[in-house]
ModelCIF file with pLDDT and N, C-alpha, C, O atoms, coordinates in Angstrom:
data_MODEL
#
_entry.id   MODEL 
#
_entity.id                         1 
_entity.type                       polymer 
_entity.pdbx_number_of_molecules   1 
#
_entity_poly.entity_id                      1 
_entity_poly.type                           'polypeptide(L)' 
_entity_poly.nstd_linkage                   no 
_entity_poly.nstd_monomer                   no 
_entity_poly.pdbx_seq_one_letter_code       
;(UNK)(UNK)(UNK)(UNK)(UNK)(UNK)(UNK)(UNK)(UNK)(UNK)(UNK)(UNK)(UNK)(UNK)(UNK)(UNK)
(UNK)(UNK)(UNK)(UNK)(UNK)(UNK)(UNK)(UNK)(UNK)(UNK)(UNK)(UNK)(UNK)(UNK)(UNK)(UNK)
(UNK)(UNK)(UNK)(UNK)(UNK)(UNK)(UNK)(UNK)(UNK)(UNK)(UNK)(UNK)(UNK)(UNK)
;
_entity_poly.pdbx_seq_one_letter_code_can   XXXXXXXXXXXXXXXXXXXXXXXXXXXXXXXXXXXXXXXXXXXXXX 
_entity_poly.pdbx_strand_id                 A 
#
loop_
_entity_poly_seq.entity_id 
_entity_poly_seq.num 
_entity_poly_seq.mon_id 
_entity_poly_seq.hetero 
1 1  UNK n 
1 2  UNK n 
1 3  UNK n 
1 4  UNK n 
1 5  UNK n 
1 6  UNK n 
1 7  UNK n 
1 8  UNK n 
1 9  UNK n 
1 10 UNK n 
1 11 UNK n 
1 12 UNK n 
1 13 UNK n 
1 14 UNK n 
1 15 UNK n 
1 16 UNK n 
1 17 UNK n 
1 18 UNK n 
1 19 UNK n 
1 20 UNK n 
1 21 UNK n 
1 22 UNK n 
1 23 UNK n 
1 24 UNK n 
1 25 UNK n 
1 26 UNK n 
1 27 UNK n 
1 28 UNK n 
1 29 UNK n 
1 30 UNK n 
1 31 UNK n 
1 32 UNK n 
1 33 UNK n 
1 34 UNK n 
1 35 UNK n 
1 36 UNK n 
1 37 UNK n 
1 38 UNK n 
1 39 UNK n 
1 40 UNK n 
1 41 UNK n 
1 42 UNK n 
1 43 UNK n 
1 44 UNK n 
1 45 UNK n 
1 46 UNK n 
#
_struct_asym.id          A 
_struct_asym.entity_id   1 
#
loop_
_ma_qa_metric.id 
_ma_qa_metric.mode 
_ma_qa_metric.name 
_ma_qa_metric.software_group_id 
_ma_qa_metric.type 
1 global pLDDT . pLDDT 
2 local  pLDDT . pLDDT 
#
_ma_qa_metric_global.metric_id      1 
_ma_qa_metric_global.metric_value   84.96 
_ma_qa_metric_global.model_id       1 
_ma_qa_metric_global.ordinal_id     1 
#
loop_
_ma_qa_metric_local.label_asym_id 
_ma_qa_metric_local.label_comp_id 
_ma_qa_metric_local.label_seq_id 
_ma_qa_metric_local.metric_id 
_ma_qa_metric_local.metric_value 
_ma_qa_metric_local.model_id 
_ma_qa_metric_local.ordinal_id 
A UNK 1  2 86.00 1 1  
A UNK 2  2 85.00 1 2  
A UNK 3  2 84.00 1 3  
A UNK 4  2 85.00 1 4  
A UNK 5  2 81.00 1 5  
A UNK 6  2 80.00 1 6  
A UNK 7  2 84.00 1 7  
A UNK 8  2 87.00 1 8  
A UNK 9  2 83.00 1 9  
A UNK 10 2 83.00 1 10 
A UNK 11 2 87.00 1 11 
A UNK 12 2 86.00 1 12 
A UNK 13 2 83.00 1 13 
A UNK 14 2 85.00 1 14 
A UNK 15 2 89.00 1 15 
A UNK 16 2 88.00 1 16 
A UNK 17 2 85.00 1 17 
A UNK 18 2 87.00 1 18 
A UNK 19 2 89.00 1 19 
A UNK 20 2 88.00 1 20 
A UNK 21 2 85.00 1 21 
A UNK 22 2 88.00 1 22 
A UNK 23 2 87.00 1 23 
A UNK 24 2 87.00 1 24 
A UNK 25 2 90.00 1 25 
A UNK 26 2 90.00 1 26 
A UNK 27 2 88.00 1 27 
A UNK 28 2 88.00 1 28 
A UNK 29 2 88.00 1 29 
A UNK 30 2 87.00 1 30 
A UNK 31 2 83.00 1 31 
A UNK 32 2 84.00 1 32 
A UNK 33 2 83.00 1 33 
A UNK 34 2 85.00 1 34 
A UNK 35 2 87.00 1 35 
A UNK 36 2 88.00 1 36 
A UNK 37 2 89.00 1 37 
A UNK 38 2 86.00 1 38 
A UNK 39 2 86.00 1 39 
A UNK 40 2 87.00 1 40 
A UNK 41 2 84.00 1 41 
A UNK 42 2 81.00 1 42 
A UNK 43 2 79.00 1 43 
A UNK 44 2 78.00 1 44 
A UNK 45 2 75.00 1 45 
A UNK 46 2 70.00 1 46 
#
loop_
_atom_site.group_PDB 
_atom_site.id 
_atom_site.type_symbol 
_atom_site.label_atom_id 
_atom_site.label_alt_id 
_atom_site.label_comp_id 
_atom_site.label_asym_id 
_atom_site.label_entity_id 
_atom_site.label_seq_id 
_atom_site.pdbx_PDB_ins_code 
_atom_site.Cartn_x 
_atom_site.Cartn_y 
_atom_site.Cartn_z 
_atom_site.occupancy 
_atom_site.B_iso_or_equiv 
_atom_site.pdbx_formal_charge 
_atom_site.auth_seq_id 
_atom_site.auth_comp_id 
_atom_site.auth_asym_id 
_atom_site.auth_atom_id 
_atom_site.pdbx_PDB_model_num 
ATOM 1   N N  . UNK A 1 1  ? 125.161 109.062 107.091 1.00 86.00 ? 1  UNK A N  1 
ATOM 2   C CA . UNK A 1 1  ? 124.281 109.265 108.250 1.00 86.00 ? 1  UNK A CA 1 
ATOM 3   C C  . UNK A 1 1  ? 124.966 109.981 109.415 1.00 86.00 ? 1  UNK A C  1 
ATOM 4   O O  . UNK A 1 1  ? 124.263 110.730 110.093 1.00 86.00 ? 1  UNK A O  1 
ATOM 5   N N  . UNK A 1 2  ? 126.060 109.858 109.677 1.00 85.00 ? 2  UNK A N  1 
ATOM 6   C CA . UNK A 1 2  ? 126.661 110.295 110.916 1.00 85.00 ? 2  UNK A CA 1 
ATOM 7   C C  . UNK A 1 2  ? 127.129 111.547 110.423 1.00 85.00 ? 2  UNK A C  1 
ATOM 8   O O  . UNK A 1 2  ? 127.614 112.186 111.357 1.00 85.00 ? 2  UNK A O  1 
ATOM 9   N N  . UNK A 1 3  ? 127.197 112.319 109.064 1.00 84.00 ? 3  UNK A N  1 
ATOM 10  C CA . UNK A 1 3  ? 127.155 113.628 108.687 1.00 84.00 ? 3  UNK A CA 1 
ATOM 11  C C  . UNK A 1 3  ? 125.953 114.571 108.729 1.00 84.00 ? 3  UNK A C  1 
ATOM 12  O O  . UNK A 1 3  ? 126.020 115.746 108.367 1.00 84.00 ? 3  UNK A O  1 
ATOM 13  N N  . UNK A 1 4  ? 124.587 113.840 109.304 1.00 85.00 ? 4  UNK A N  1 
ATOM 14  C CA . UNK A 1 4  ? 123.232 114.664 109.216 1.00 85.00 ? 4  UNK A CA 1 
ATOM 15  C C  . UNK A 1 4  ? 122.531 114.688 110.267 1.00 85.00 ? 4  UNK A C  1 
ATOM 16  O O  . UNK A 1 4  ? 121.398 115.167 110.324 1.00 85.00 ? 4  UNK A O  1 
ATOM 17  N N  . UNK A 1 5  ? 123.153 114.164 111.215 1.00 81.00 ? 5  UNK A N  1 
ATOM 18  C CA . UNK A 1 5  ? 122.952 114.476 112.894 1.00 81.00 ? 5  UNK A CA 1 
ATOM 19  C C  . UNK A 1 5  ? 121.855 115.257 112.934 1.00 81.00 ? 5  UNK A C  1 
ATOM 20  O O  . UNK A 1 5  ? 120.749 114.774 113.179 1.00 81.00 ? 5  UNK A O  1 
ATOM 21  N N  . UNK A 1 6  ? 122.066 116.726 112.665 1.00 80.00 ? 6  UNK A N  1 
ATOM 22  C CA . UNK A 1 6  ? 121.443 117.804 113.355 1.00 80.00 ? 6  UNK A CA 1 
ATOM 23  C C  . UNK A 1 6  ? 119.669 117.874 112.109 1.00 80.00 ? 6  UNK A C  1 
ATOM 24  O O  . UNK A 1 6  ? 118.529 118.122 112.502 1.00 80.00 ? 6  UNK A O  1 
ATOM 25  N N  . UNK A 1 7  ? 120.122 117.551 110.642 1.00 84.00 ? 7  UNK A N  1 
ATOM 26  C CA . UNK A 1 7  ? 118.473 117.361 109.798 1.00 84.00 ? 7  UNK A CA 1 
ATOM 27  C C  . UNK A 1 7  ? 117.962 116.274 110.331 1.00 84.00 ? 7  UNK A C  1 
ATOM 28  O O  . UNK A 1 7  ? 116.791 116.399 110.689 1.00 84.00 ? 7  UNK A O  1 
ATOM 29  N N  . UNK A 1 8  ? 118.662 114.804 110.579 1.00 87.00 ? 8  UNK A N  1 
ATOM 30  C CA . UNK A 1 8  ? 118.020 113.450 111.322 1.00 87.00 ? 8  UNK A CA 1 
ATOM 31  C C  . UNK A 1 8  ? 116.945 113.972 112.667 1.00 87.00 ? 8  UNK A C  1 
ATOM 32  O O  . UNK A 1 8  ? 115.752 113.738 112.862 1.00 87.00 ? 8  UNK A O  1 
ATOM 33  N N  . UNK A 1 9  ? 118.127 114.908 113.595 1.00 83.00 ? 9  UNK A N  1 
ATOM 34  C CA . UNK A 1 9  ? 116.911 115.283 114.511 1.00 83.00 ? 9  UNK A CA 1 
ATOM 35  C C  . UNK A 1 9  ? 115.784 116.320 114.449 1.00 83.00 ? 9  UNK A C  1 
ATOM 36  O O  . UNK A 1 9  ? 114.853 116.359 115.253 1.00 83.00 ? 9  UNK A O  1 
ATOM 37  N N  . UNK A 1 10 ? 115.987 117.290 113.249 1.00 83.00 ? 10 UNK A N  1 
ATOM 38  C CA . UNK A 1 10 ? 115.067 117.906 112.989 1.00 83.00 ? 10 UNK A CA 1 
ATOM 39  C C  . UNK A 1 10 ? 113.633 116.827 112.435 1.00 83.00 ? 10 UNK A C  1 
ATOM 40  O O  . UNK A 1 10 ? 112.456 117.058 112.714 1.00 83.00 ? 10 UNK A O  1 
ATOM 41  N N  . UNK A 1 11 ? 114.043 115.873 111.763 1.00 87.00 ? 11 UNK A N  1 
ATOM 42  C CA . UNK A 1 11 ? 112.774 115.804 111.047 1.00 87.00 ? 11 UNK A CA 1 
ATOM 43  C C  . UNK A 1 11 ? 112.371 114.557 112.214 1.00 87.00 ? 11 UNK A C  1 
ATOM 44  O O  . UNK A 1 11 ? 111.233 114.088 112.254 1.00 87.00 ? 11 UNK A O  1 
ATOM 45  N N  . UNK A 1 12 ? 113.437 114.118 113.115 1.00 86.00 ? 12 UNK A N  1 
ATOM 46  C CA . UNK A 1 12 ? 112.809 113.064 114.069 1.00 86.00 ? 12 UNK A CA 1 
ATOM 47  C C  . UNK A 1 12 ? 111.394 113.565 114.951 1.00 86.00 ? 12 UNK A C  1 
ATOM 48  O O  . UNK A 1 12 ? 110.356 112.923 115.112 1.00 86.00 ? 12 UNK A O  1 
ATOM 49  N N  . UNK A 1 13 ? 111.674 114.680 115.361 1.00 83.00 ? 13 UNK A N  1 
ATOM 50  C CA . UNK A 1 13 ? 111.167 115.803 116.529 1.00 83.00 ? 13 UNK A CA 1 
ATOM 51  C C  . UNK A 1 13 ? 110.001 116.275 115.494 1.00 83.00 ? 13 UNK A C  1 
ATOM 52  O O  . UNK A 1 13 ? 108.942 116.533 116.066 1.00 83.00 ? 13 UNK A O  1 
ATOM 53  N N  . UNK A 1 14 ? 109.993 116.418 114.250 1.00 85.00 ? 14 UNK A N  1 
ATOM 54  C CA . UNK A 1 14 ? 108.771 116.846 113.672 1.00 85.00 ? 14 UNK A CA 1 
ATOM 55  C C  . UNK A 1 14 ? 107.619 115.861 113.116 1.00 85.00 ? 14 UNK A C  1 
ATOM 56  O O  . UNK A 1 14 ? 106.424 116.131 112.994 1.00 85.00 ? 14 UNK A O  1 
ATOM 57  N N  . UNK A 1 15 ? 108.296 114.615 112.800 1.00 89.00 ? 15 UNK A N  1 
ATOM 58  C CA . UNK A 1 15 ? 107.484 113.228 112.595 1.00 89.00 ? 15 UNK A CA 1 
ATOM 59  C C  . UNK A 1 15 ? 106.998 112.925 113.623 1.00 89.00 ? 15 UNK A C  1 
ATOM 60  O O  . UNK A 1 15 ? 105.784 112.893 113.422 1.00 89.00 ? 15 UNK A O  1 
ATOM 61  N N  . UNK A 1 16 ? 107.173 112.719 114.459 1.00 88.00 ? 16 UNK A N  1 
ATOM 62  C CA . UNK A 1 16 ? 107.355 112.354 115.976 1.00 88.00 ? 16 UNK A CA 1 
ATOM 63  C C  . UNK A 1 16 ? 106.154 113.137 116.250 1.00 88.00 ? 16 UNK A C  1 
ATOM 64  O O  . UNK A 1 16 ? 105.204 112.385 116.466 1.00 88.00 ? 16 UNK A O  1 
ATOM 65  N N  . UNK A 1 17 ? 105.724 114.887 116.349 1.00 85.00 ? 17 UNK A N  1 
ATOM 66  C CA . UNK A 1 17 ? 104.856 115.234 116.752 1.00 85.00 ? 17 UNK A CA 1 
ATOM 67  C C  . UNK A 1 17 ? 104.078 115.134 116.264 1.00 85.00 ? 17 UNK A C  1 
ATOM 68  O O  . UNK A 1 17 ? 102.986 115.200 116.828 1.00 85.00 ? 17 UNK A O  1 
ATOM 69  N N  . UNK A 1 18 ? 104.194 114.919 114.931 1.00 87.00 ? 18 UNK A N  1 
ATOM 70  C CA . UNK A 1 18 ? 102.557 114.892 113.922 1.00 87.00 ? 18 UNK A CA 1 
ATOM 71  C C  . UNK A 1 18 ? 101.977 113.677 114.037 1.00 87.00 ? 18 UNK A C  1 
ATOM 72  O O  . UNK A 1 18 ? 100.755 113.612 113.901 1.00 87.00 ? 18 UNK A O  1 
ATOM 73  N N  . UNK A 1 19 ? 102.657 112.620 114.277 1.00 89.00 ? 19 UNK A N  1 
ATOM 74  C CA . UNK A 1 19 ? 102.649 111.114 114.854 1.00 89.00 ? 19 UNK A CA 1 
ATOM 75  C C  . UNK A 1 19 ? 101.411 111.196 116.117 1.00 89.00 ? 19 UNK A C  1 
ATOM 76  O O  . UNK A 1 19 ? 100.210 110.983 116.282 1.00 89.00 ? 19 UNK A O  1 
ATOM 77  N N  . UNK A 1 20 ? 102.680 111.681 116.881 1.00 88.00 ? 20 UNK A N  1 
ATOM 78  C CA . UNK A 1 20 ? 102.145 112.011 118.630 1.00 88.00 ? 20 UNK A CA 1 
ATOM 79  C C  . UNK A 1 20 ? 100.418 112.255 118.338 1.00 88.00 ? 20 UNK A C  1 
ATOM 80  O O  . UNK A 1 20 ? 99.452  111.627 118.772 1.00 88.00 ? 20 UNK A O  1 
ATOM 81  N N  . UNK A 1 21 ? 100.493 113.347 117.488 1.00 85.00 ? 21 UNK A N  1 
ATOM 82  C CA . UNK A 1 21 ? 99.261  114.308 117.982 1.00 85.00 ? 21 UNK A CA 1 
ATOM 83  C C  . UNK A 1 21 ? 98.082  113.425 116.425 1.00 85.00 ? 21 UNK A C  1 
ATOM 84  O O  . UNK A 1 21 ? 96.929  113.839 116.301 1.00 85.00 ? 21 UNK A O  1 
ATOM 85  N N  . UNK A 1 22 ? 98.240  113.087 116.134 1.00 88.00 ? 22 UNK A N  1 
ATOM 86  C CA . UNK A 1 22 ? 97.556  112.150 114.843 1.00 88.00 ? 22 UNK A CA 1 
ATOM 87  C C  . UNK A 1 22 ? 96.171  112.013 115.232 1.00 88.00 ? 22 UNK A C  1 
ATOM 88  O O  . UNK A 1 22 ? 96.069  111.324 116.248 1.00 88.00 ? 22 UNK A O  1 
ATOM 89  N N  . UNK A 1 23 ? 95.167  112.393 114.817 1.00 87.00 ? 23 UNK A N  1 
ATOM 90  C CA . UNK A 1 23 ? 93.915  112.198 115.251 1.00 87.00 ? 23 UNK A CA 1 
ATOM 91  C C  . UNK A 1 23 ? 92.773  111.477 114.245 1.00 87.00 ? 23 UNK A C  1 
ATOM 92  O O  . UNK A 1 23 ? 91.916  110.602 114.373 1.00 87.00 ? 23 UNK A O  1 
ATOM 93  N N  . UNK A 1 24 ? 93.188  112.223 113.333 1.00 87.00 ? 24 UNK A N  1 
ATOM 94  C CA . UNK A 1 24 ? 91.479  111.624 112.204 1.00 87.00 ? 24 UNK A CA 1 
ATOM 95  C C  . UNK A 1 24 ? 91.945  110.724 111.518 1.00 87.00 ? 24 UNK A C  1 
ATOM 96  O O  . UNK A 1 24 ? 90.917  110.311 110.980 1.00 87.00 ? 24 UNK A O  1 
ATOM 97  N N  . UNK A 1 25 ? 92.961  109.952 111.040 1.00 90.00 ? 25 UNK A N  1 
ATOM 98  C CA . UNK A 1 25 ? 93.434  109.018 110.686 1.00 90.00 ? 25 UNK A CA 1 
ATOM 99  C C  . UNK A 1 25 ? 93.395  107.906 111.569 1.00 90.00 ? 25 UNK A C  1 
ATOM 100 O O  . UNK A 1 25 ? 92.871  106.929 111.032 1.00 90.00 ? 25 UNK A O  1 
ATOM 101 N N  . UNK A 1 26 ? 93.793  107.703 112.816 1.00 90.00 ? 26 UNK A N  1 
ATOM 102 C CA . UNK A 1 26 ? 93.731  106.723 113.831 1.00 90.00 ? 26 UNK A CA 1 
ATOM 103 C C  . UNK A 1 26 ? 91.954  106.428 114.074 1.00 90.00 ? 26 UNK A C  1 
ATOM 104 O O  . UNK A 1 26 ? 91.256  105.414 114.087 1.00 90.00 ? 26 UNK A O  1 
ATOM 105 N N  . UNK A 1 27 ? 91.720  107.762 114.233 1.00 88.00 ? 27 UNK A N  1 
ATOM 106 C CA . UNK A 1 27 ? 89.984  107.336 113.875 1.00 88.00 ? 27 UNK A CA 1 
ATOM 107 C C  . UNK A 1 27 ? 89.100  106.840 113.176 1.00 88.00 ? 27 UNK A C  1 
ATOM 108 O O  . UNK A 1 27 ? 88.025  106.417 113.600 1.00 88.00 ? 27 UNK A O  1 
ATOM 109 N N  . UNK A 1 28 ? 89.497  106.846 111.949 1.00 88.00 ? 28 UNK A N  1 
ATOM 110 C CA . UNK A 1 28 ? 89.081  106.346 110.883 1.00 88.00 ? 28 UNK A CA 1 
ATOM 111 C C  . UNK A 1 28 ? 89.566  104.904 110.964 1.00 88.00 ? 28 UNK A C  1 
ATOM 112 O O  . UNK A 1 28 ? 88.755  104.081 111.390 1.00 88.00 ? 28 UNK A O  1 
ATOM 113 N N  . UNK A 1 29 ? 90.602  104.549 110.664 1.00 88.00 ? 29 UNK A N  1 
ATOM 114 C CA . UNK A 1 29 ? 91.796  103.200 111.028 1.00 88.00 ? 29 UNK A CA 1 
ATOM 115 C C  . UNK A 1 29 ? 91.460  102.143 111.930 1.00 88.00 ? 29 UNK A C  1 
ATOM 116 O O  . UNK A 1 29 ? 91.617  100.922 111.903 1.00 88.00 ? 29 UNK A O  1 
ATOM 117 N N  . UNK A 1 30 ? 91.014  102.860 112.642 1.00 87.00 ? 30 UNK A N  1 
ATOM 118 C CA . UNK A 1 30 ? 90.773  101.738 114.115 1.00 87.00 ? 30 UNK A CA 1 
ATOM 119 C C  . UNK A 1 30 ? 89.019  101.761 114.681 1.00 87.00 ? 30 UNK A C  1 
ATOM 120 O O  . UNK A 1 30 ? 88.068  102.466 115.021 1.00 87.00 ? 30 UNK A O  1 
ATOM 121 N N  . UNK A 1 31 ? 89.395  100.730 114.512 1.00 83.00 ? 31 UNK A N  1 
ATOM 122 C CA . UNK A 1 31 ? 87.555  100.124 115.246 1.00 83.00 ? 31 UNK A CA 1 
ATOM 123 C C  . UNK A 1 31 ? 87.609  99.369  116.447 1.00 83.00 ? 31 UNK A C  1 
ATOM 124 O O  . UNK A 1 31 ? 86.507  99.074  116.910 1.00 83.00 ? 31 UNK A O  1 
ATOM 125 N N  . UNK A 1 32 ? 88.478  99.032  116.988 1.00 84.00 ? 32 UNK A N  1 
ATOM 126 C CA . UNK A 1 32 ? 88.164  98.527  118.508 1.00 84.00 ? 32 UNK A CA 1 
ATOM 127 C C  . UNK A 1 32 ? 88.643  99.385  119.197 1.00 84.00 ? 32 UNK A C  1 
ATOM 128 O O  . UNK A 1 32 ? 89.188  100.357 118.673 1.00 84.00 ? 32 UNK A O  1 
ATOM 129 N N  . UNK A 1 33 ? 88.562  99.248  120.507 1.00 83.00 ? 33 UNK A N  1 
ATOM 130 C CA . UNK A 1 33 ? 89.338  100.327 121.715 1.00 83.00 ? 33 UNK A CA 1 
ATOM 131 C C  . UNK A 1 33 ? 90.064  99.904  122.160 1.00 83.00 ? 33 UNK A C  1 
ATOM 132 O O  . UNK A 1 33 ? 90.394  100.709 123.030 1.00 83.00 ? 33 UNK A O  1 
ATOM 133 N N  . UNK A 1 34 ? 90.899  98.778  122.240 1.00 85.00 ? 34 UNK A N  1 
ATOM 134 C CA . UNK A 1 34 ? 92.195  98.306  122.409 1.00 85.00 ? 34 UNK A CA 1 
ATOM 135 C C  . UNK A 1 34 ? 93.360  98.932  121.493 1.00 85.00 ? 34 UNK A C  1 
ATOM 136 O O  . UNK A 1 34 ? 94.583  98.870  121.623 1.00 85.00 ? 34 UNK A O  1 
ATOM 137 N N  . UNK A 1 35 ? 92.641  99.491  120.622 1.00 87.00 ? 35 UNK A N  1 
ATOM 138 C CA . UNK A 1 35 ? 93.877  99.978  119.428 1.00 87.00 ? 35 UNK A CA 1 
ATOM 139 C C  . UNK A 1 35 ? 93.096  101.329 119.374 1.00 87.00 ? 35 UNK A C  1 
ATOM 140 O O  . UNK A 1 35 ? 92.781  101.674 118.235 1.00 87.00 ? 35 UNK A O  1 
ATOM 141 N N  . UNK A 1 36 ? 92.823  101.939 120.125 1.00 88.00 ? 36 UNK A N  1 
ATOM 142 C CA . UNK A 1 36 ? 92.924  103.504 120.422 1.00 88.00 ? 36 UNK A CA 1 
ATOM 143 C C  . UNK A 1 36 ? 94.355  103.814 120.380 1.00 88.00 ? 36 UNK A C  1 
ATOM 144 O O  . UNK A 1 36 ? 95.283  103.045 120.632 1.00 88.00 ? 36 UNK A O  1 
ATOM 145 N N  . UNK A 1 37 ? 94.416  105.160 119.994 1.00 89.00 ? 37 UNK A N  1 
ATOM 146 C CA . UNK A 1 37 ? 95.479  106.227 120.378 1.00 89.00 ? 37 UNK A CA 1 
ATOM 147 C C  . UNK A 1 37 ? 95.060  107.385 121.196 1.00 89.00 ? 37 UNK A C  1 
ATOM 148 O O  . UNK A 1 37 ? 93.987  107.983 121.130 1.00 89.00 ? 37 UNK A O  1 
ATOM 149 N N  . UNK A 1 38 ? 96.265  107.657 122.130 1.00 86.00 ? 38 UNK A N  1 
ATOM 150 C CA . UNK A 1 38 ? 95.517  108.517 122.603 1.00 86.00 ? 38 UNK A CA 1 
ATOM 151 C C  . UNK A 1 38 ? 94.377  109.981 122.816 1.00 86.00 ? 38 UNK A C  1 
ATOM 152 O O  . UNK A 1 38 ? 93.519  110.247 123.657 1.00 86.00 ? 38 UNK A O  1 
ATOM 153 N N  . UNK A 1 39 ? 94.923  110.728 121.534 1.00 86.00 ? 39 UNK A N  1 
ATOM 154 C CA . UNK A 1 39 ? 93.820  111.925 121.329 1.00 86.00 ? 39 UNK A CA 1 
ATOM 155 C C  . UNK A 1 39 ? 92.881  111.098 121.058 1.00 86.00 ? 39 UNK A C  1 
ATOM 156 O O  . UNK A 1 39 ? 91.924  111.384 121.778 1.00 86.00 ? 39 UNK A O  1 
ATOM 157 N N  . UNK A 1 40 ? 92.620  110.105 120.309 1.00 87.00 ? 40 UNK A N  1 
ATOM 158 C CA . UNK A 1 40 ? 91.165  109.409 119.765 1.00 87.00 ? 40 UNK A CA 1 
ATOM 159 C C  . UNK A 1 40 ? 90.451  109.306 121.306 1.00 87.00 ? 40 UNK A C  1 
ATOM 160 O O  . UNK A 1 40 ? 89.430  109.895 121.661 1.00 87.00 ? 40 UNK A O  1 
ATOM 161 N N  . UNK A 1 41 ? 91.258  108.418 122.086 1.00 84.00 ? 41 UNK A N  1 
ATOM 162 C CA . UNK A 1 41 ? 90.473  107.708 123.196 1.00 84.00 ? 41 UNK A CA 1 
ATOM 163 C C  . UNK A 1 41 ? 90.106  108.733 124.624 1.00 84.00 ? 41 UNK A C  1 
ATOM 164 O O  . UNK A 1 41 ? 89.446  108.523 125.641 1.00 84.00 ? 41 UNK A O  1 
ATOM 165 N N  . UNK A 1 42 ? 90.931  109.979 124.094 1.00 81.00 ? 42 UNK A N  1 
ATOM 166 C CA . UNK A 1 42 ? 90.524  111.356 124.933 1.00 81.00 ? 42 UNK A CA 1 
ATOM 167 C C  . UNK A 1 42 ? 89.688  111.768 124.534 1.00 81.00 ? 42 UNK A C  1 
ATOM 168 O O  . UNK A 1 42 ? 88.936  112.286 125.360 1.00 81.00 ? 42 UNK A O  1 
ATOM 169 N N  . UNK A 1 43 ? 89.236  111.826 122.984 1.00 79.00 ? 43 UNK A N  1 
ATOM 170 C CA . UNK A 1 43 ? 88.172  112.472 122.233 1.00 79.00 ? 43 UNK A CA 1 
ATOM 171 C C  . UNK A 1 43 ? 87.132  112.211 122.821 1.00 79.00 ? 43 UNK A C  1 
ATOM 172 O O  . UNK A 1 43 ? 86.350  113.054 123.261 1.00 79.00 ? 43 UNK A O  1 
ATOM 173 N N  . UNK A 1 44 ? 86.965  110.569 122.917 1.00 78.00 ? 44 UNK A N  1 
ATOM 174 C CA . UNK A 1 44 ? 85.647  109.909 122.481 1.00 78.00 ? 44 UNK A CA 1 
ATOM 175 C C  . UNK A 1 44 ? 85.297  109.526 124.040 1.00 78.00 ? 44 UNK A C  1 
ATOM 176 O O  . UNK A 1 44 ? 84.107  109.446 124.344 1.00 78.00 ? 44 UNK A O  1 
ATOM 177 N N  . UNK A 1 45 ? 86.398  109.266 125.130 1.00 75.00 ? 45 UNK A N  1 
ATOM 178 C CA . UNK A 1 45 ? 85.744  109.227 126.582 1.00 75.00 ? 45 UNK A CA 1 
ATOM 179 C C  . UNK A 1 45 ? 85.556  110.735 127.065 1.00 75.00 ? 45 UNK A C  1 
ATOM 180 O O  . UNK A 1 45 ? 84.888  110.785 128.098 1.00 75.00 ? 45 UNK A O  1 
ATOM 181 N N  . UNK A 1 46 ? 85.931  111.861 126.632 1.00 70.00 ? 46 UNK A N  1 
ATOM 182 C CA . UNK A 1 46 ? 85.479  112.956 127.607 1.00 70.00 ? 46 UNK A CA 1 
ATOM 183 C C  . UNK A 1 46 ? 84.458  113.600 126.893 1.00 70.00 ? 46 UNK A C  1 
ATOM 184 O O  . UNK A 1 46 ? 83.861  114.553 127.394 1.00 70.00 ? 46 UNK A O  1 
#
């Protein structure tokens, strides 16, 4: 692990955004609004 530093943060920074930005899955997934994420709960209040 301490030899892959620089792929560890590549794929951290790329999980991380697809995570971040996750939309139709969290939508599907979740039925109350306490367990919104945020694009969902931007979607669906604006």
């Amino acid at each position: 692990l301490p030899q892959t530093g620089p792929a560890l943060a590549t794929l951290g920074i790329l999980t991380f955004l697809g995570s971040w930005n996750n939309f139709l899955w969290p939508l599907v997934a979740v039925q109350s609004a306490d367990m919104y994420t945020l694009p969902v709960a931007l979607a669906l209040y604006s």
